[in-house]
Structures are given as structure tokens and as C-alpha cells.
C-alpha atoms as a PDB file:
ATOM      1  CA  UNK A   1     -44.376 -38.546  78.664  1.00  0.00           C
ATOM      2  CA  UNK A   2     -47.810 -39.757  77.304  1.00  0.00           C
ATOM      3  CA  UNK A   3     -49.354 -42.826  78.262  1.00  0.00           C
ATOM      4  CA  UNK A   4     -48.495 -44.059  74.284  1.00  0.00           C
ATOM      5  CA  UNK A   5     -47.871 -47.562  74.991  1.00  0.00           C
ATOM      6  CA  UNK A   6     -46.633 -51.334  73.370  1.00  0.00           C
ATOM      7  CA  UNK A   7     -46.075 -53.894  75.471  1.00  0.00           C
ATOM      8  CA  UNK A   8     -42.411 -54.877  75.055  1.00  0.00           C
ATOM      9  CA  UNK A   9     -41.072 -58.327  74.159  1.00  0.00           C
ATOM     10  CA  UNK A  10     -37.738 -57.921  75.939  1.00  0.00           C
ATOM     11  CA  UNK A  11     -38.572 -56.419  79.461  1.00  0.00           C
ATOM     12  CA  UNK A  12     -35.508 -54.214  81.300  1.00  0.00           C
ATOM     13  CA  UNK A  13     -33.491 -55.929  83.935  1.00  0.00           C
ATOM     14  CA  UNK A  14     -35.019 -57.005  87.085  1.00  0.00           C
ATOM     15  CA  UNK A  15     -35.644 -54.558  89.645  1.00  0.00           C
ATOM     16  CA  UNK A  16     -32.453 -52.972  90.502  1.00  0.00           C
ATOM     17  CA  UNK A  17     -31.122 -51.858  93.794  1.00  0.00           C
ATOM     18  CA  UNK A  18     -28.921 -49.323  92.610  1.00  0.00           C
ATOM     19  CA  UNK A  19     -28.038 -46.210  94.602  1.00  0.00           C
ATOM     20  CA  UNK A  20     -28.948 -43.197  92.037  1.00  0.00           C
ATOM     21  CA  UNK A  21     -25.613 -41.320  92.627  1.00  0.00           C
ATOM     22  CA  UNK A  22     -25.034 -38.613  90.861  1.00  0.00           C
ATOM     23  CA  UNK A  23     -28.291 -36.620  91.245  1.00  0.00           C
ATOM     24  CA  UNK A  24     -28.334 -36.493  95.162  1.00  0.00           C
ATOM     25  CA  UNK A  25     -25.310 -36.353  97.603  1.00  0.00           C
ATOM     26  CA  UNK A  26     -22.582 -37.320  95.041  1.00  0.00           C
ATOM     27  CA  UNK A  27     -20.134 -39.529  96.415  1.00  0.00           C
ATOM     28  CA  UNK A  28     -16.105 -39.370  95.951  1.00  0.00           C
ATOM     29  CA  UNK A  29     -16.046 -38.513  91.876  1.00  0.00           C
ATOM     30  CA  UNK A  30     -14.803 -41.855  89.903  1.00  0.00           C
ATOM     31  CA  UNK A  31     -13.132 -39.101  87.570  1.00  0.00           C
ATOM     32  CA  UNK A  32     -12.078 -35.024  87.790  1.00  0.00           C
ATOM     33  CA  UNK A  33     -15.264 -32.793  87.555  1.00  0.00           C
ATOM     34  CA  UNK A  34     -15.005 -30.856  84.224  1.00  0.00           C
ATOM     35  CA  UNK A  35     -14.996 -27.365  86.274  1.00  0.00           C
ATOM     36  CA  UNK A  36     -16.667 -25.301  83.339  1.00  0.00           C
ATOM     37  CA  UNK A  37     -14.730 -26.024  80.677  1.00  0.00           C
ATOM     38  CA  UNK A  38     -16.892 -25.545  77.213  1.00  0.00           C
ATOM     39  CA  UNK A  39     -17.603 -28.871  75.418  1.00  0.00           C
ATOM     40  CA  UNK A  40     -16.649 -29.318  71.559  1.00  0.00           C
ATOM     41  CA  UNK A  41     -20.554 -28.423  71.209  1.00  0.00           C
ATOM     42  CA  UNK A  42     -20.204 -24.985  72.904  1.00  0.00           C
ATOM     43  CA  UNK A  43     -22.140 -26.061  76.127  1.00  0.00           C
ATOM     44  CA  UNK A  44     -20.864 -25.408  79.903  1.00  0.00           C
ATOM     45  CA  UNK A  45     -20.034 -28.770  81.415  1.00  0.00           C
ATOM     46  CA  UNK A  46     -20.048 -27.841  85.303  1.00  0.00           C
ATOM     47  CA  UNK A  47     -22.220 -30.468  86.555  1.00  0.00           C
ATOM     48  CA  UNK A  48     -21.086 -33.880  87.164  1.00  0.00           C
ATOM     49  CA  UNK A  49     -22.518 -36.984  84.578  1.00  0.00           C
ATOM     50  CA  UNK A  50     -25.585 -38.349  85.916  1.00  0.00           C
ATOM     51  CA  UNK A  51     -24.643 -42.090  86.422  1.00  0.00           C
ATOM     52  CA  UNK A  52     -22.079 -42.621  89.091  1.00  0.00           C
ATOM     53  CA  UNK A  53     -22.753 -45.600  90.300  1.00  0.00           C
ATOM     54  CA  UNK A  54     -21.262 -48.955  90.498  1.00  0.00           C
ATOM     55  CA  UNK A  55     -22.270 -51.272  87.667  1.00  0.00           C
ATOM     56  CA  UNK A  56     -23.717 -54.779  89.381  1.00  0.00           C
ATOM     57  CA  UNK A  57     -21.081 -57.590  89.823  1.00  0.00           C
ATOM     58  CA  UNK A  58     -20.971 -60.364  86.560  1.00  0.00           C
ATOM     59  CA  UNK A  59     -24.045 -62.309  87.054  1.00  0.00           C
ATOM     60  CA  UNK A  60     -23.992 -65.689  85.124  1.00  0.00           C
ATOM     61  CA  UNK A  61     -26.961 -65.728  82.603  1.00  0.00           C
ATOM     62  CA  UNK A  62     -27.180 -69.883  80.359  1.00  0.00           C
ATOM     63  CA  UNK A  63     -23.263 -69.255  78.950  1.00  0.00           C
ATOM     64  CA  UNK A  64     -22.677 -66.266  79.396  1.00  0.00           C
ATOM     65  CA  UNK A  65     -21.568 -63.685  81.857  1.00  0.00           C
ATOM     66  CA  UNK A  66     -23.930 -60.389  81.850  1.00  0.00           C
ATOM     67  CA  UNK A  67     -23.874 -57.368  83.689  1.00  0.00           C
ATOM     68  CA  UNK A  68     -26.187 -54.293  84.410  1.00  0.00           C
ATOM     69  CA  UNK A  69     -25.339 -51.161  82.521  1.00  0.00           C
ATOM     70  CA  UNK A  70     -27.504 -47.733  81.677  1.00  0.00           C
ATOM     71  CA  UNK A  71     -28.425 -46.711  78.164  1.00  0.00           C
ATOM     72  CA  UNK A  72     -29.446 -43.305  77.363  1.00  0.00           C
ATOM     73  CA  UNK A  73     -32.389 -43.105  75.025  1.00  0.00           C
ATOM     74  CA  UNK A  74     -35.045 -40.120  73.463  1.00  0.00           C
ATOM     75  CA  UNK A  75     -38.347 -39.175  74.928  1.00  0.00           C
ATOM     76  CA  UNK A  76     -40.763 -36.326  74.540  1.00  0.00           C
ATOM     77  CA  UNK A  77     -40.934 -33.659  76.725  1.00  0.00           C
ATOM     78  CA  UNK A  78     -42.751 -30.026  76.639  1.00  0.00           C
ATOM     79  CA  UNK A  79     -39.226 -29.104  76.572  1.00  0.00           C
ATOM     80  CA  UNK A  80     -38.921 -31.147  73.289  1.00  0.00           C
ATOM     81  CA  UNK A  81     -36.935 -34.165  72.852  1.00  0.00           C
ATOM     82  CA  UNK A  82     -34.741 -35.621  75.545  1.00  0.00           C
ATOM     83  CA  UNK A  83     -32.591 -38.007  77.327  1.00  0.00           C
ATOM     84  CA  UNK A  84     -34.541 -40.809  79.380  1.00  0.00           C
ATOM     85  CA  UNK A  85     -32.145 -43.541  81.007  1.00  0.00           C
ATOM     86  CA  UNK A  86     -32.886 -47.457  81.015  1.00  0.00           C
ATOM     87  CA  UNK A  87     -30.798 -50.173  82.674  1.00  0.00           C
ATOM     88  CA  UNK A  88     -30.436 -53.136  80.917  1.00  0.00           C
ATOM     89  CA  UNK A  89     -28.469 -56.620  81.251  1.00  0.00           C
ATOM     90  CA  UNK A  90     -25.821 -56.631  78.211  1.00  0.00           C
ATOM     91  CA  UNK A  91     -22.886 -59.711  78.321  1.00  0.00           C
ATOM     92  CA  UNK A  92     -20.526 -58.930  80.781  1.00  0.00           C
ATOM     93  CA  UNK A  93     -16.947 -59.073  77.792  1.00  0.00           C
ATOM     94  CA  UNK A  94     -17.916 -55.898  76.102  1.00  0.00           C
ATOM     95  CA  UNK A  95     -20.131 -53.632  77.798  1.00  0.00           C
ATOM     96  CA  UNK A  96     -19.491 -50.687  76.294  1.00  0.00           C
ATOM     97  CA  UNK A  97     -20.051 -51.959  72.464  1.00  0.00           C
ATOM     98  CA  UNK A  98     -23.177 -53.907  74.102  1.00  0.00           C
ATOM     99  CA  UNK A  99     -24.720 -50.925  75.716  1.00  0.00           C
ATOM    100  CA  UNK A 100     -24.096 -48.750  72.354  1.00  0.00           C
ATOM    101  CA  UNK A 101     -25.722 -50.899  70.286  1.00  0.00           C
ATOM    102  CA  UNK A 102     -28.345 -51.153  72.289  1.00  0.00           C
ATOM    103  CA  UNK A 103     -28.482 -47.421  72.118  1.00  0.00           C
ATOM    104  CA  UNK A 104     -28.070 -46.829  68.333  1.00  0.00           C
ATOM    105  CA  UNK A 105     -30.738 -49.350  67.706  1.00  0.00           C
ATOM    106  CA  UNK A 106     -33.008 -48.103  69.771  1.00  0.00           C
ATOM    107  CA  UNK A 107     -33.911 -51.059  71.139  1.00  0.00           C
ATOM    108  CA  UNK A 108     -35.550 -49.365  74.323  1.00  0.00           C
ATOM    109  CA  UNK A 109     -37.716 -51.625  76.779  1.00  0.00           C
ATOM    110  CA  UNK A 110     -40.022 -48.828  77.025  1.00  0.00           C
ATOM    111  CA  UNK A 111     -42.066 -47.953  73.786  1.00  0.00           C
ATOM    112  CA  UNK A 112     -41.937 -44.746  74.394  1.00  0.00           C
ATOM    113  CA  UNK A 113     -38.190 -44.055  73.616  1.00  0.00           C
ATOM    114  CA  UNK A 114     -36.599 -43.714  70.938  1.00  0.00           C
ATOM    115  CA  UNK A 115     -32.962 -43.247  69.222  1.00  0.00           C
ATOM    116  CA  UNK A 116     -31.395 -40.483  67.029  1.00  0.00           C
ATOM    117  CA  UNK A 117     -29.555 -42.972  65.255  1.00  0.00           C
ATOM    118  CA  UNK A 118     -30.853 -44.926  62.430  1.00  0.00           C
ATOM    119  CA  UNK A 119     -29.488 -46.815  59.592  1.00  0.00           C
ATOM    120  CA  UNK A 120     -26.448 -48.245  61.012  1.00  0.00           C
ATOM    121  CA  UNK A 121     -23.721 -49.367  63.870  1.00  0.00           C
ATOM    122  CA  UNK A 122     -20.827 -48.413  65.383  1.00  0.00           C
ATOM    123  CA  UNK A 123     -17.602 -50.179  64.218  1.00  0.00           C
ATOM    124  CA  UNK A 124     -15.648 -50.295  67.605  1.00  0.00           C
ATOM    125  CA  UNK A 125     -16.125 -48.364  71.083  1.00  0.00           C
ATOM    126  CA  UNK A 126     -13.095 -48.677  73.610  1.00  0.00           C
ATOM    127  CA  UNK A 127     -11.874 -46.668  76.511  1.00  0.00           C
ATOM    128  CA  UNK A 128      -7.913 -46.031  76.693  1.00  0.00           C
ATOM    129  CA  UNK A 129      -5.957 -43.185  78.228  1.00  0.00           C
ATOM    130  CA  UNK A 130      -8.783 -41.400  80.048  1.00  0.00           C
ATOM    131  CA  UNK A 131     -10.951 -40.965  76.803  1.00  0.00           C
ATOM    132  CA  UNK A 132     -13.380 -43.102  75.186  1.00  0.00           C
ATOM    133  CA  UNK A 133     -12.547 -43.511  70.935  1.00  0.00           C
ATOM    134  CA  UNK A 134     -15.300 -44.557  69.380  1.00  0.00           C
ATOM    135  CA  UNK A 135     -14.909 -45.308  65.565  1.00  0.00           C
ATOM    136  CA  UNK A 136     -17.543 -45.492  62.857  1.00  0.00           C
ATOM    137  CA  UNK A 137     -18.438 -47.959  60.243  1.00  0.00           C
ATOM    138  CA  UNK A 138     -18.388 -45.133  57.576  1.00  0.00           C
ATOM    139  CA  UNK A 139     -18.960 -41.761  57.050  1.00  0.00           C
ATOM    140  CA  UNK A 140     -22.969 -42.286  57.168  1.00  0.00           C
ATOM    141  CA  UNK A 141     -23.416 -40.109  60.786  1.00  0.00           C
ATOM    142  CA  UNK A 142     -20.544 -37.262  60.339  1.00  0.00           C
ATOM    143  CA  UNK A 143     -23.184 -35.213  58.897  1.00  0.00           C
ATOM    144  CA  UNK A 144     -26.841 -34.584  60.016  1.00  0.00           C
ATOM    145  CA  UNK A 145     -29.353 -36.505  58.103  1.00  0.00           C
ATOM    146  CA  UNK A 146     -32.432 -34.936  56.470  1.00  0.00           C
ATOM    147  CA  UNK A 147     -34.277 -33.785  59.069  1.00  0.00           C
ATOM    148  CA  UNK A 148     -32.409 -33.715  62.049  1.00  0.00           C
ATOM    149  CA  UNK A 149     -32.343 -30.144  63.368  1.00  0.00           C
ATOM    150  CA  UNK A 150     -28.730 -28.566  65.414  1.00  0.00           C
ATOM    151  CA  UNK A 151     -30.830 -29.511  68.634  1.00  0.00           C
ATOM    152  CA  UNK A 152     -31.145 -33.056  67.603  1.00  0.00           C
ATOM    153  CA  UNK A 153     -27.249 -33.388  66.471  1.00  0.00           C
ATOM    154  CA  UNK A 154     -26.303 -32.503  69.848  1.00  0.00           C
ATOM    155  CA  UNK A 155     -28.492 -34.649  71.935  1.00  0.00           C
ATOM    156  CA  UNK A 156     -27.435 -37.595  69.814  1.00  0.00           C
ATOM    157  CA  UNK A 157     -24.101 -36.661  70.811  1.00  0.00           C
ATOM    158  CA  UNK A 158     -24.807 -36.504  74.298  1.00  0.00           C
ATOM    159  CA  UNK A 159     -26.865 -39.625  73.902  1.00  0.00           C
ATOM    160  CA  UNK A 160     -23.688 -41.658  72.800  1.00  0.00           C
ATOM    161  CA  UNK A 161     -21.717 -39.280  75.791  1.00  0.00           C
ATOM    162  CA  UNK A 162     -24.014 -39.941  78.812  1.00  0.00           C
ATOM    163  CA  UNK A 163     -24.372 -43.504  77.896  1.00  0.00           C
ATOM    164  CA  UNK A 164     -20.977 -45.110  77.787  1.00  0.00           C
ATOM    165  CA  UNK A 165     -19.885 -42.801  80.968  1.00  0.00           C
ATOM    166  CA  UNK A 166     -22.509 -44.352  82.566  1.00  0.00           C
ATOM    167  CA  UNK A 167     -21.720 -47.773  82.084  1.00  0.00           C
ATOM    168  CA  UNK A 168     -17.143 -47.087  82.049  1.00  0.00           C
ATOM    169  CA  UNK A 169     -18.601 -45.204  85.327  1.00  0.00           C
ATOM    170  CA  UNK A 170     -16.068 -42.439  84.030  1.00  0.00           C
ATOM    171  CA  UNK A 171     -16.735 -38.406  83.342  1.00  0.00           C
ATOM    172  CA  UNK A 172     -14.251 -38.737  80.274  1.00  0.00           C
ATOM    173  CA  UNK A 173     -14.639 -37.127  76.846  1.00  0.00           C
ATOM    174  CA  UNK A 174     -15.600 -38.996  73.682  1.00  0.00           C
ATOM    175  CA  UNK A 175     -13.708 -38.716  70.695  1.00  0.00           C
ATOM    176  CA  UNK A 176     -15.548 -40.260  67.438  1.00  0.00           C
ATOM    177  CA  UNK A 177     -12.863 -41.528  64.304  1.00  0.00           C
ATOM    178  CA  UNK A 178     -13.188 -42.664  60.713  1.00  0.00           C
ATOM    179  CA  UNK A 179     -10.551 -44.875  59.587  1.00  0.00           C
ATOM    180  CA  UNK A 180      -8.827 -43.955  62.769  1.00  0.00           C
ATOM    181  CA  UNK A 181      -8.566 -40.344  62.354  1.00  0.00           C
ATOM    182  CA  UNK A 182     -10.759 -37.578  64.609  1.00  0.00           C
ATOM    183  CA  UNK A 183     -13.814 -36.667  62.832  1.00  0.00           C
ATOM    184  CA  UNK A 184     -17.398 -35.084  63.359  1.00  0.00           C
ATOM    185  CA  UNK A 185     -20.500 -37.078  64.655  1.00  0.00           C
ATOM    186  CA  UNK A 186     -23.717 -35.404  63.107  1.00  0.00           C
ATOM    187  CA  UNK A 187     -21.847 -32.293  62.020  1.00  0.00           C
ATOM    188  CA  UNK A 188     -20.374 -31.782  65.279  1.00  0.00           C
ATOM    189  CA  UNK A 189     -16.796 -31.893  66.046  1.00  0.00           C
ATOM    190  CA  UNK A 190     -15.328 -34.497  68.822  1.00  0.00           C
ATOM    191  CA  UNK A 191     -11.251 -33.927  67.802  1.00  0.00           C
ATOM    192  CA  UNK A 192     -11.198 -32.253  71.326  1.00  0.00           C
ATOM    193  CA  UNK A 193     -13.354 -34.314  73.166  1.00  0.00           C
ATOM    194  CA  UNK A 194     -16.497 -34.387  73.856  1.00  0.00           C
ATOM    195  CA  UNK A 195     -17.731 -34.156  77.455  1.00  0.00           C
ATOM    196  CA  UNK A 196     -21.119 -34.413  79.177  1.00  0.00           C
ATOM    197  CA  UNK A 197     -23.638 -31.275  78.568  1.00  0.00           C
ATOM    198  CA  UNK A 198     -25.688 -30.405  82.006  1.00  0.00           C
ATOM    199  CA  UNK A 199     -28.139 -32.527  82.770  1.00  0.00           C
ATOM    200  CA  UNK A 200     -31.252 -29.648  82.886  1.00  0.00           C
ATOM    201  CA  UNK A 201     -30.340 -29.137  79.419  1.00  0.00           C
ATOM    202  CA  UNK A 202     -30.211 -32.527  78.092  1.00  0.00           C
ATOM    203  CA  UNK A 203     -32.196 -34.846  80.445  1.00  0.00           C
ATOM    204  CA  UNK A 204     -35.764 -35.489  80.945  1.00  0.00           C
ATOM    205  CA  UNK A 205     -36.822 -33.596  84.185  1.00  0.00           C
ATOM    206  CA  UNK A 206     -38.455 -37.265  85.432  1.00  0.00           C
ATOM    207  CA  UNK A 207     -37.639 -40.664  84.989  1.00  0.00           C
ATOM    208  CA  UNK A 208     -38.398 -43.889  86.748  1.00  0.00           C
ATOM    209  CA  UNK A 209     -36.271 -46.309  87.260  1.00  0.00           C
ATOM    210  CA  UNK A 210     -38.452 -48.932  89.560  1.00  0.00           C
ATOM    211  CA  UNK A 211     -41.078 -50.270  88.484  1.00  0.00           C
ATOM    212  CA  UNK A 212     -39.430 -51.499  84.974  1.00  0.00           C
ATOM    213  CA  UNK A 213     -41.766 -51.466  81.824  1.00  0.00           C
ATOM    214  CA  UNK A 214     -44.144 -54.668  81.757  1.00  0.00           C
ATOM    215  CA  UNK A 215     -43.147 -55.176  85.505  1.00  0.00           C
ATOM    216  CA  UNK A 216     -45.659 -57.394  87.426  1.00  0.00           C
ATOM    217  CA  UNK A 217     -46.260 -55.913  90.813  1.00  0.00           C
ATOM    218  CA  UNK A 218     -48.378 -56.748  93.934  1.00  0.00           C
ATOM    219  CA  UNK A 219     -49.640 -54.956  97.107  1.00  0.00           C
ATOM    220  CA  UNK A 220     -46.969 -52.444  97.883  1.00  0.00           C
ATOM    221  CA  UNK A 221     -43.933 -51.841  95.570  1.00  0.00           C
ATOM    222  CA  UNK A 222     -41.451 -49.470  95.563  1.00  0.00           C
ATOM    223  CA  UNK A 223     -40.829 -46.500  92.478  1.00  0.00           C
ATOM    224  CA  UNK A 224     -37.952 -44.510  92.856  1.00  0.00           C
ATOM    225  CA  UNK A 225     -36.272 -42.570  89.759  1.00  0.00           C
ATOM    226  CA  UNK A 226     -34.885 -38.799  89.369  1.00  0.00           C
ATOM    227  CA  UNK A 227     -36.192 -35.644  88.969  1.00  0.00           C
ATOM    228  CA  UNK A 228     -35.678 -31.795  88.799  1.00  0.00           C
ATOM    229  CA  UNK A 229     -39.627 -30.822  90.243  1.00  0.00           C
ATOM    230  CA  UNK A 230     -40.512 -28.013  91.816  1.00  0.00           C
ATOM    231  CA  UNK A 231     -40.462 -27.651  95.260  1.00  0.00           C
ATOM    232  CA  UNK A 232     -38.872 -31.479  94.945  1.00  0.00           C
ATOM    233  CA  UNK A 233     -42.763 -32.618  94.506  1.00  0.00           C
ATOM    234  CA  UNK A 234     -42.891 -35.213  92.301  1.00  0.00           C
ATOM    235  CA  UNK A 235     -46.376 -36.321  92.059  1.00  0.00           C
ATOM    236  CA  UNK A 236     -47.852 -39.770  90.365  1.00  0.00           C
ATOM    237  CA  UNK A 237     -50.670 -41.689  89.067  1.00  0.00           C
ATOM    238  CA  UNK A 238     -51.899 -45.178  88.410  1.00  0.00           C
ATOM    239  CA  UNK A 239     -54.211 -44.963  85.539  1.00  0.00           C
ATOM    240  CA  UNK A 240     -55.829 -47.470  83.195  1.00  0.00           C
ATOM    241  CA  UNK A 241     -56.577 -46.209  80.093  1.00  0.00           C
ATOM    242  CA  UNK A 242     -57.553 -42.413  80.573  1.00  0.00           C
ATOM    243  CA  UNK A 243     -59.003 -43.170  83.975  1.00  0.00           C
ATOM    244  CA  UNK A 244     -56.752 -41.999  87.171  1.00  0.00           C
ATOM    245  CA  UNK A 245     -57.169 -44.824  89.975  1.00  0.00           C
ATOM    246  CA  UNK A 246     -54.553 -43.972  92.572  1.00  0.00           C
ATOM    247  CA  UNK A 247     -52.355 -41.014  92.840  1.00  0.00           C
ATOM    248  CA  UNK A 248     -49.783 -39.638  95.615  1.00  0.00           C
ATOM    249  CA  UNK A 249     -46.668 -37.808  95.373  1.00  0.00           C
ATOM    250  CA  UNK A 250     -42.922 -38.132  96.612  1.00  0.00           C
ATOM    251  CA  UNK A 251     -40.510 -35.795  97.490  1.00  0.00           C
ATOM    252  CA  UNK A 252     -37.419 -35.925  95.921  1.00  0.00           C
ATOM    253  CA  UNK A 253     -34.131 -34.529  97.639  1.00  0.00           C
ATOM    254  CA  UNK A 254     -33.531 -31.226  95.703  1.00  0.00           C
ATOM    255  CA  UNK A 255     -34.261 -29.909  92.278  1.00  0.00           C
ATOM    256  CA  UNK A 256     -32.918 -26.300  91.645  1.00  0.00           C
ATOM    257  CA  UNK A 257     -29.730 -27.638  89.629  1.00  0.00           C
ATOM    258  CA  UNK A 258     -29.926 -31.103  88.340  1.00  0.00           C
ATOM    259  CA  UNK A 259     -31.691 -34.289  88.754  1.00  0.00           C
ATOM    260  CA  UNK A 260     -32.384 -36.097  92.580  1.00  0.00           C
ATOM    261  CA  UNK A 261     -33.854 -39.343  93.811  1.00  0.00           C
ATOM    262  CA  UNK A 262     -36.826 -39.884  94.600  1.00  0.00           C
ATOM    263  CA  UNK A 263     -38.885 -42.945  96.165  1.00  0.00           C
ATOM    264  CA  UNK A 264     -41.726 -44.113  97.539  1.00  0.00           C
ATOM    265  CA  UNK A 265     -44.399 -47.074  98.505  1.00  0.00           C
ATOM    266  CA  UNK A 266     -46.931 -47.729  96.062  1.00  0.00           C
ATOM    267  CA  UNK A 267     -50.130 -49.635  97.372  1.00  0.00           C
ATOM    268  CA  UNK A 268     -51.843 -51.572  94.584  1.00  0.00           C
ATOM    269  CA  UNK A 269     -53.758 -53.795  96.838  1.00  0.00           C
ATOM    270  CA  UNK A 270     -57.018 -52.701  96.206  1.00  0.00           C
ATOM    271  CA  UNK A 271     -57.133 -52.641  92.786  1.00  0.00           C
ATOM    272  CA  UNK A 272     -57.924 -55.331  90.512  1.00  0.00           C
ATOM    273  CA  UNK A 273     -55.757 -57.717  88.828  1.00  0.00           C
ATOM    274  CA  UNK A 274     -54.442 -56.459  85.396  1.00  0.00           C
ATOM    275  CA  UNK A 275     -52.516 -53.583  82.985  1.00  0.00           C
ATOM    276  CA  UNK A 276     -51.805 -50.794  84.029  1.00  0.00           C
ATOM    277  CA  UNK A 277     -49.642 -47.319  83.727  1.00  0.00           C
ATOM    278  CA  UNK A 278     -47.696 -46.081  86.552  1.00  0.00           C
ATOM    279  CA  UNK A 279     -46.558 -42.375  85.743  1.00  0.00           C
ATOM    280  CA  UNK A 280     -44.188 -39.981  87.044  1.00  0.00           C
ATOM    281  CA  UNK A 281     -44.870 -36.423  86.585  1.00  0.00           C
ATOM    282  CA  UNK A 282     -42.923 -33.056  87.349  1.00  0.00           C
ATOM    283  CA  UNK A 283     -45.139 -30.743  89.401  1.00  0.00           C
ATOM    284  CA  UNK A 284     -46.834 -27.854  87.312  1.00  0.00           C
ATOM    285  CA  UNK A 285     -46.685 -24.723  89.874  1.00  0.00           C
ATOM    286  CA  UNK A 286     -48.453 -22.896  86.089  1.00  0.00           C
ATOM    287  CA  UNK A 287     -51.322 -24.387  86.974  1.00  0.00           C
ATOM    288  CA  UNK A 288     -51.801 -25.308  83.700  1.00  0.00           C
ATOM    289  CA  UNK A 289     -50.900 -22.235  81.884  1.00  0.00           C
ATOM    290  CA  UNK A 290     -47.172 -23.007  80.965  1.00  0.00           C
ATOM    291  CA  UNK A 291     -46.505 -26.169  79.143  1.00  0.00           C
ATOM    292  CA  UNK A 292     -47.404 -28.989  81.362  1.00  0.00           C
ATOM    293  CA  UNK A 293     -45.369 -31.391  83.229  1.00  0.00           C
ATOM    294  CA  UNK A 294     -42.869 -34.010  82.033  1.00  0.00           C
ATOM    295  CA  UNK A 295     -43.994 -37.695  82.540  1.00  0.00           C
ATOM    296  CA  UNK A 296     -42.552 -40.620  82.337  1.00  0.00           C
ATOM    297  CA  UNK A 297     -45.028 -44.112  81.902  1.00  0.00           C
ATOM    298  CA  UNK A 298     -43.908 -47.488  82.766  1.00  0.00           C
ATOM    299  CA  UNK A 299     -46.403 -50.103  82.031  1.00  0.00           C
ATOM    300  CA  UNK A 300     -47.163 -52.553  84.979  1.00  0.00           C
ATOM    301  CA  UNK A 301     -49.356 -55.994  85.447  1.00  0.00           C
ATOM    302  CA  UNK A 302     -51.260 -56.056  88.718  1.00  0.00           C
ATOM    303  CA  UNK A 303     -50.854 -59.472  89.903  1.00  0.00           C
END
């Protein structure tokens, strides 16, 4: 992603130490793997949802309990729009309607995300039987909107799908009702369920998840995130403005068939106190002749 920046007013959750399952060794599945059963949007479904880990334990926030959940918003990507991941502290006796609206607002930390919802809410989001039913307020999102292309009816989909597995921690399908019947979300039909698409076709092919947007940071830090590189390289930068002031690479552990952590130690010691961008990049093995790598930018504040 470009280096297209605002600095936020509400800042992510603090650091997390959160295990990134899903995208490396996956550990014992919280729910069946789909196999490759088609989705209700025609796409294979044989890779396991992203977000497998735990949630953090209720932390107690003025008067109210909160807890850490991921929300699934839109980025741009030579690949065209995608699916960029942000965890974020939502109260702790509803986390599923918290995280959604979160997500349908697009009230992303980062200024470079985005939603494909606009104009509206969700009426109710629960999880019962082994499905998630989520109902809307009215019929405003059955259809596509002017504008919105096939492409971006089904990543909004899987937008709405990635993000409330992540945070029941549950591979279950998503059915969407209007006045409690089954009907379509953006065109699309969810009567049958609607299960998580394959992450190479619906997820950025980088994303950081440490250092947070607007993050203050001194002498070494850690970044870690995902990625799908080649080779596993995933290189970085420290720029300010246009100018490139440190750059390395880490090595993430795979990236033929889905997203893997990476991390490594960041050395910001010798540079001088202020704003800067800390980006994540795929490698480009093109050399420049193909498209160009996916980035994603976190802002940071050199202490």
C-alpha cells in the first residue's frame, strides 16, 4: 500500500502478543476444515480462515469490560482491492456486533483502509447452532449499489465472513436475514451459508500487525505481520516522506499457499526523533516489470 497517510485519532490496541495462527503451523482447528466444498459465491474454500487464535482475556477498561478482536477492512493492492486485518479493543458483552460495526463503518485505525459498506448498520449479529445469522436493518445492502462491481460484492461478503470468524474464533458459515428470513447480501446469496474464500484470493499478500498505526517506538522494536512473498522474503523500509532511511528484510515461514508470519528487530536508534512510515512490502522477483509489490504502511513516532 502507498505511503497515503492521516494520522488517526483513535490508535489500534496496544501492541499485541498474539500468536498469528492460522498462516503458519496451524494448531488443532477450533472448527471442521471446509474440505473443498464451493461457497454460496462459487469459490473453493480449502484453506483454513486466517484468524485462529485466541481472543485476549476481558481486560477492564473505566466501566467497562473490553476485549481484543480482528476486523477485516479494504486496502489497495496491484491485485486490486483487498482484505487488510486490524485488531482493535471493542467491549467485552458483544463482540461480534462491536467488531461489525466497527467494520461497516469503516472506522479503520489506519487511513489507508477502507469499508465496502456505506450508508448504514447491521440490525443484529449472533452465533447459534454452528452458524453465524446476521440480520439487516433493511433491504439497503441485498443488492449492489451503484458502482460496486461482482468483485467488490464478494469481498464485502468475505469482509463481513473473515471478520466475525475471527473474533467467534470459528470457521462457520454466515447466513445474512431480512425480517428473519434468508436473503442476499450485495446480490449474493447466503441461504446456504456462506464460508471463508482462500485467503490468496481475498487477502492482502502483506500486512503488519506490530508496530500499530501512530505507534511511538524507540531503539529496537519488533514488526511481525503475514505474508505470501516470494521466496518468504519480505523486505521493509523506514521512510520519511519519499526518502528511504533504513531498510532490511525478514523471512517469513512459507508463502506458496496462503499467508505466514513473519518478524523481526527493527533498530531506530540512530535516527532522529519524529514521524515516520514503517512499510512492509512483498518481494518483486519482476524486477519491476510485473505490477509491483503489495505494501502495507503503518505510521510510527520515533521517540
Amino acid at each position: 500500500m502507498t505511503a497515503r497517510k492521516r494520522f488517526p485519532t483513535l490508535l489500534a490496541a496496544g501492541a499485541l502478543a498474539l500468536t498469528l495462527a492460522g498462516c503458519g503451523d496451524d494448531p488443532e482447528p477450533v472448527a471442521g476444515d471446509p474440505g473443498s466444498e464451493e461457497t454460496s459465491e462459487g469459490t473453493p474454500t480449502d484453506e483454513p480462515t486466517e484468524p485462529t487464535e485466541p481472543t485476549s482475556p476481558a481486560e477492564t477498561g473505566g466501566t467497562a469490560e473490553m476485549t481484543t478482536v480482528p476486523v477485516y477492512f479494504v486496502g489497495e493492492t496491484p491485485q486490486g482491492p483487498k482484505l487488510f486485518r486490524e485488531f482493535r479493543k471493542v467491549e467485552a458483552d458483544n463482540p461480534l456486533e462491536e467488531a461489525a460495526a466497527l467494520m461497516t463503518a469503516g472506522d479503520a485505525a489506519d487511513g489507508d483502509y477502507r469499508t465496502l459498506y456505506s450508508g448504514g448498520s447491521l440490525a443484529s449479529v449472533e452465533y447459534a447452532d454452528g452458524s453465524f445469522v446476521v440480520g439487516l436493518a433493511d433491504a439497503g445492502w441485498t443488492k449492489r449499489g451503484q458502482g460496486m462491481s461482482a468483485y467488490d460484492a464478494k469481498l464485502a461478503v468475505q469482509q463481513l465472513v473473515y471478520t466475525l470468524q475471527g473474533v467467534q474464533q470459528e470457521r462457520a458459515p454466515v447466513v445474512v436475514q431480512l425480517d428473519g428470513s434468508p436473503t442476499t447480501l450485495f446480490g449474493i446469496n447466503t441461504s446456504a451459508g456462506v464460508k471463508e474464500a482462500k485467503q490468496l484470493d481475498v487477502l492482502g499478500l502483506v500486512n503488519v500487525t506490530t508496530p500499530e498505526e501512530g505507534q511511538e517506538v524507540g531503539g529496537k522494536f519488533t514488526a511481525e505481520g503475514v505474508a505470501s512473498s516470494f521466496e518468504a522474503t519480505v523486505p521493509w523500509q523506514i521512510r520519511q516522506g519519499e526518502t528511504v532511511v533504513k531498510e532490511g528484510f525478514a523471512t517469513a515461514g512459507g508463502w506458496v499457499d496462503k499467508l505466514y508470519p513473519w518478524q523481526t528487530e527493527v533498530d531506530v536508534s540512530g535516527l532522529e526523533p519524529g514521524e515516520y512510515a514503517f512499510v512492509a512490502m512483498t518481494d518483486d522477483p519482476s524486477g519491476g516489470e510485473g505490477p509491483g509489490p503489495t505494501e502495507d504502511t503503518k505510521t510510527i513516532i520515533v521517540k
